[in-house]
Protein backbone atom coordinates (compact mmCIF):
# COMPACT_ATOMS: atom_id res chain seq x y z
CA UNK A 1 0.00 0.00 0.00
CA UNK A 2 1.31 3.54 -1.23
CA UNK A 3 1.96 6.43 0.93
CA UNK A 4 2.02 9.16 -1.22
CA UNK A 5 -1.08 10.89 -2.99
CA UNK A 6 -1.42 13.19 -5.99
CA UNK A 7 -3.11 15.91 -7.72
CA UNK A 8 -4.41 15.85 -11.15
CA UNK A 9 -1.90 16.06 -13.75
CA UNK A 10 -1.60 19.47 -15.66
CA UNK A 11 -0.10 21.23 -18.34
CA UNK A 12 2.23 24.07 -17.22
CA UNK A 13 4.21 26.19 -19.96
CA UNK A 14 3.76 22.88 -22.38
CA UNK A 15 4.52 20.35 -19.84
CA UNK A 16 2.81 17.64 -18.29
CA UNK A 17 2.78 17.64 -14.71
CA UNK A 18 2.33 15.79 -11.44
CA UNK A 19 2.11 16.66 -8.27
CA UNK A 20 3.05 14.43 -5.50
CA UNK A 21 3.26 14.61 -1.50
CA UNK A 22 5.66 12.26 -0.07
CA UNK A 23 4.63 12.11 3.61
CA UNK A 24 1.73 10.38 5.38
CA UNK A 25 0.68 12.90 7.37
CA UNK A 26 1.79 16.25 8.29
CA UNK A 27 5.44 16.63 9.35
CA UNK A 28 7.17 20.20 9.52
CA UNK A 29 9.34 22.17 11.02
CA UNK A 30 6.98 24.66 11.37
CA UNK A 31 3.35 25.11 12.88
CA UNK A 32 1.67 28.19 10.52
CA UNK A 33 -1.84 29.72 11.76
CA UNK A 34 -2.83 29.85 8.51
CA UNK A 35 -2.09 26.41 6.86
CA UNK A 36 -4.74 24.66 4.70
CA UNK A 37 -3.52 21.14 6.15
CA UNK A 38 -3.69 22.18 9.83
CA UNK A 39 -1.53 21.95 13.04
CA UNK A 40 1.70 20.34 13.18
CA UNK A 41 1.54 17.96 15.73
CA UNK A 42 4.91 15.90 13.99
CA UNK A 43 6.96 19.53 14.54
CA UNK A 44 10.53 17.99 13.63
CA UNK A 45 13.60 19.00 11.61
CA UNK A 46 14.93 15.96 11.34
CA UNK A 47 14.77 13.04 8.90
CA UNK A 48 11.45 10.30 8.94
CA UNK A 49 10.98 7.06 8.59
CA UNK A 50 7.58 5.71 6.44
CA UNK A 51 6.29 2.50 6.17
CA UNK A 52 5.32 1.19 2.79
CA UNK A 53 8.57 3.27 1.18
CA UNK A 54 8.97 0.32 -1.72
CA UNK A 55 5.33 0.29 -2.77
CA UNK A 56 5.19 4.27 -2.97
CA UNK A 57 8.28 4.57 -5.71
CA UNK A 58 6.79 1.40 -7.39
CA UNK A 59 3.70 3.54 -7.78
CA UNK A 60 5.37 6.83 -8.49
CA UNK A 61 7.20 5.00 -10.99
CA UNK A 62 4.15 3.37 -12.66
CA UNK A 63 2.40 7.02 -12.62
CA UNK A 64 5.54 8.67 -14.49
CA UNK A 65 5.38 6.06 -17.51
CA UNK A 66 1.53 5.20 -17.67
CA UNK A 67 1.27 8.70 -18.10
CA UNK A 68 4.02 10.33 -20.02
CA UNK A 69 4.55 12.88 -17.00
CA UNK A 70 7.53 15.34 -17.45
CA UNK A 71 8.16 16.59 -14.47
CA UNK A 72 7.32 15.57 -10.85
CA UNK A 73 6.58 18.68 -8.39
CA UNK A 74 7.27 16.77 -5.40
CA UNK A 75 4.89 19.24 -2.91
CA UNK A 76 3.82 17.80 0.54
CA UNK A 77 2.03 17.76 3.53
CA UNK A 78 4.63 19.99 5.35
CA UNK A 79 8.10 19.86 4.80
CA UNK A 80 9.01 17.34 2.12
CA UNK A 81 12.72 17.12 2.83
CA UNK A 82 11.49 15.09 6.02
CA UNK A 83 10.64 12.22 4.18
CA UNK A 84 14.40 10.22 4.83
CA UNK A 85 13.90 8.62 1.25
CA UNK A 86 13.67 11.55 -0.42
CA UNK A 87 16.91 11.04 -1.97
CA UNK A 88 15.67 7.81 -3.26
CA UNK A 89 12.18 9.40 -4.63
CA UNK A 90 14.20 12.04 -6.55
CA UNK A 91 17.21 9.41 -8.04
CA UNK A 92 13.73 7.43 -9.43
CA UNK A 93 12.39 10.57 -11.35
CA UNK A 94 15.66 10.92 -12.81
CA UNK A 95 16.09 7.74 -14.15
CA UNK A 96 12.90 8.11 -15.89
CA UNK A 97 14.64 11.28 -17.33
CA UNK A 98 11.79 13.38 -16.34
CA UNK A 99 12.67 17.00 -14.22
CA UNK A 100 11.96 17.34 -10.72
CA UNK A 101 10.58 20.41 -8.63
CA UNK A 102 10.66 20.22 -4.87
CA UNK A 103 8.95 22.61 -2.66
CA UNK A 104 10.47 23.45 0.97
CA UNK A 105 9.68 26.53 3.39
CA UNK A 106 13.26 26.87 2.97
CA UNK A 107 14.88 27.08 6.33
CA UNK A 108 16.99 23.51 5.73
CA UNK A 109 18.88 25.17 3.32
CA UNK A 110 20.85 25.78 5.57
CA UNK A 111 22.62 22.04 6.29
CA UNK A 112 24.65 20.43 4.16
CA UNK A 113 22.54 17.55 3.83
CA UNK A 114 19.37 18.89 2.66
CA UNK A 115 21.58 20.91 0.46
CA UNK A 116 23.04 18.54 -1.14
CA UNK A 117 19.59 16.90 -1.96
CA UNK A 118 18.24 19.96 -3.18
CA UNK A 119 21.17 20.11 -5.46
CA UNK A 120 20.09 17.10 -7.73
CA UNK A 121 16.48 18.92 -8.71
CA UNK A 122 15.85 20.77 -11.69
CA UNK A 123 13.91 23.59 -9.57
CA UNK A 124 13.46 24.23 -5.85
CA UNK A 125 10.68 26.38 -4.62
CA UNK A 126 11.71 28.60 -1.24
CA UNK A 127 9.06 30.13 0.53
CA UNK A 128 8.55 33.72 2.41
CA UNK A 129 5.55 34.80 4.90
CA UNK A 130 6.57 36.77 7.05
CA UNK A 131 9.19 39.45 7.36
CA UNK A 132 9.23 40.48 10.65
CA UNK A 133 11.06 38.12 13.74
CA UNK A 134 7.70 38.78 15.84
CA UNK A 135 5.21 37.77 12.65
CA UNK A 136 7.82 35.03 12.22
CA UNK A 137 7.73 33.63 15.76
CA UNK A 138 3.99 34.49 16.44
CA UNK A 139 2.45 33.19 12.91
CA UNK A 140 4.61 30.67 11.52
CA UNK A 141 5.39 29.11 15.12
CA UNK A 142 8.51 27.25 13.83
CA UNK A 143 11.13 24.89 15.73
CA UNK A 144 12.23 26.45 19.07
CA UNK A 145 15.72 28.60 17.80
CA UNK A 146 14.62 29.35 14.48
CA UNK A 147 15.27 32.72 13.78
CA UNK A 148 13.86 34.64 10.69
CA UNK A 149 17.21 35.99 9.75
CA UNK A 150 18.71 32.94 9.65
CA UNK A 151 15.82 31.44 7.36
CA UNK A 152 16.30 34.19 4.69
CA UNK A 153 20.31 33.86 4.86
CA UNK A 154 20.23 30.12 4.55
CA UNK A 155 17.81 30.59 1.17
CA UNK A 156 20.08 33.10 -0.11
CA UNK A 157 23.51 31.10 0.70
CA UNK A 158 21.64 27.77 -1.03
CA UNK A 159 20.84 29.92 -4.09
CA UNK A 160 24.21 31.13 -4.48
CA UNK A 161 25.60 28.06 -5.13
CA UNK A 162 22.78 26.04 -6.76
CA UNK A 163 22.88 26.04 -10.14
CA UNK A 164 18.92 24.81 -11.47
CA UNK A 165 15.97 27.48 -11.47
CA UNK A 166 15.33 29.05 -8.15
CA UNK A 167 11.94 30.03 -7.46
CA UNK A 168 10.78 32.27 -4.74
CA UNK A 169 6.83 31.79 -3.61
CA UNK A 170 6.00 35.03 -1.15
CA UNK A 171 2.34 35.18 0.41
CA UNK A 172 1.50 38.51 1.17
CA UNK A 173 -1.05 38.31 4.40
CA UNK A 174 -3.36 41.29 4.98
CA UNK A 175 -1.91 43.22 8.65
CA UNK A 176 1.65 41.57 8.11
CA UNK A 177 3.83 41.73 5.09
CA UNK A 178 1.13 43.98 3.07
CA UNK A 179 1.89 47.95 3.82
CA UNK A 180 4.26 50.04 1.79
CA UNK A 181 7.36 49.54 4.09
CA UNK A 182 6.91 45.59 4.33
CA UNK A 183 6.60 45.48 0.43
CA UNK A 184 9.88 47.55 0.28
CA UNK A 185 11.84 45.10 2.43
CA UNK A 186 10.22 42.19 0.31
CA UNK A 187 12.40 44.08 -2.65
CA UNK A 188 15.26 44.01 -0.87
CA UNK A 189 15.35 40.29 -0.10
CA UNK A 190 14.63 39.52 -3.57
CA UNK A 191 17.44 41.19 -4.86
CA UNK A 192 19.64 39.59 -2.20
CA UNK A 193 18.13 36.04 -2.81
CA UNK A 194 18.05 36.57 -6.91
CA UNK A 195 15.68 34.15 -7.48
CA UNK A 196 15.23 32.87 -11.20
CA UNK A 197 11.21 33.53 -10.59
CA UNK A 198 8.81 35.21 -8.40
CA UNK A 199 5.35 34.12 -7.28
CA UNK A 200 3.15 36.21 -5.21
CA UNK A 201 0.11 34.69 -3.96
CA UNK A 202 -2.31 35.42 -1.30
CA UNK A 203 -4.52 33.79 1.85
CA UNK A 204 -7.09 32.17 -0.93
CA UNK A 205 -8.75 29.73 1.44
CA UNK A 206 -11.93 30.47 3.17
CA UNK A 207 -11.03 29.93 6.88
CA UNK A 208 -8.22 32.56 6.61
CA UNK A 209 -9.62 34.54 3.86
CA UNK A 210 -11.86 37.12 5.47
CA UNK A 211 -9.10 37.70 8.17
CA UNK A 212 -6.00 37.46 5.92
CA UNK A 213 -6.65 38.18 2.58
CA UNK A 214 -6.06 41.01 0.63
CA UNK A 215 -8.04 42.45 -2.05
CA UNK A 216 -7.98 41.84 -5.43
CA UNK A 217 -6.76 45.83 -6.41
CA UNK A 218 -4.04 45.44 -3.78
CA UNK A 219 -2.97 42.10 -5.00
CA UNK A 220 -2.76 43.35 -8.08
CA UNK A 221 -0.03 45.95 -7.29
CA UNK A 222 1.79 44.11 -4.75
CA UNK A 223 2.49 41.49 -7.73
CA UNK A 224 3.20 43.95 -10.25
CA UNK A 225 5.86 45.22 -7.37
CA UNK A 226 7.34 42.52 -6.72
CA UNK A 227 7.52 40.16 -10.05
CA UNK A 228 9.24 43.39 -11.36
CA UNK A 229 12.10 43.79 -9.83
CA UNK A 230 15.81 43.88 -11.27
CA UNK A 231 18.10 41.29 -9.16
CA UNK A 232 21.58 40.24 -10.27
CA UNK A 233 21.52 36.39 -11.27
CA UNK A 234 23.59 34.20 -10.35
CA UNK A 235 26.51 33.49 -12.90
């Protein structure tokens, strides 16, 4: 029995994609107010064993071929780096010569370990939230000694020396990281970090979306903002 689940497969800029989270449950290093999946009651930074391992990259395999999939966005309940066969799940996708994606918060960028894993994908996804050590502490609630400088500085080290496509996925919450001067210090991360791409997205579902979410005219200019601006990339 598999342990993984997916999303629909989906064309993105020509490709055919698949989605697939690699733990059984939540596990993260962080505990967010405002995430879809819930409380993290597995709050751990450090590798995880999951039963049924062989049966989930037998499946994953059989998903990639039956279906002609070119790249596998490996994006997970929490933080997928967790998962102690990830290096395993991503050595399968390459054999099949399809391109992998990973999404991660970010903040394990800064071992060696989880670097070097990130290393062998195509693209990583790094996440912001909050810019602010209070707004990091009191609405992202991550691992005791976590401290939002650190995250940013281990995202921009990792980028520095990784050489696939670097994408950087910022949320912009309404009464934390949406006013003029919060926006500015966005820009100033961004060219720091030189990401390859820039997403902006916003609280979209509806338990945090009366409290958290912006509207659409503000949206609007915060992305135009922020997918705008001029960053040295990385040679």
């Amino acid at each position: 029995m598999s342990s993984f689940s997916y999303k629909d497969i989906y064309i993105e800029d020509g490709r055919k994609i698949v989605e697939v989270n690699i733990l059984p449950e939540k596990y993260c290093n962080f505990d967010c107010i405002f995430c879809p999946i819930g409380r993290s009651y597995n709050k751990v930074d450090t590798p995880q064993s999951f039963e049924n391992m062989n049966d989930s990259l037998k499946e994953l395999e059989s998903m990639i071929e039956k279906n002609g999939v070119e790249l596998v966005f490996i994006n997970s309940k929490g933080e997928a780096l967790l998962n102690d066969k990830i290096y395993d799940i991503i050595e399968l996708i390459k054999r099949k010569k399809v391109s992998v994606r990973l999404l991660s918060n970010g903040y394990l960028f800064g071992k060696a370990e989880y670097i070097k894993i990130a290393n062998t994908c195509d693209e990583v996804v790094g996440e912001i939230k909050t810019i602010s050590e209070e707004d990091f502490q009191k609405i992202q609630r991550p691992i005791v000694g976590y401290i939002l400088d650190e995250y940013i500085s281990n995202m921009i080290l990792f980028n520095r020396q990784y050489r696939g496509t670097f994408i950087l996925d910022i949320t912009v919450i309404k009464g934390y990281n949406d006013d003029d001067k919060s926006i500015d210090k966005i820009k100033s991360i961004i060219q720091e970090l030189s990401p390859d791409k820039v997403i902006v997205e916003r609280m979209n579902d509806e338990k945090f979306k009366k409290k958290l979410g912006i509207s659409d005219e503000r949206f609007e200019e915060i992305s135009k903002e922020l997918c705008n601006i001029k960053s040295v990339k990385k040679q």
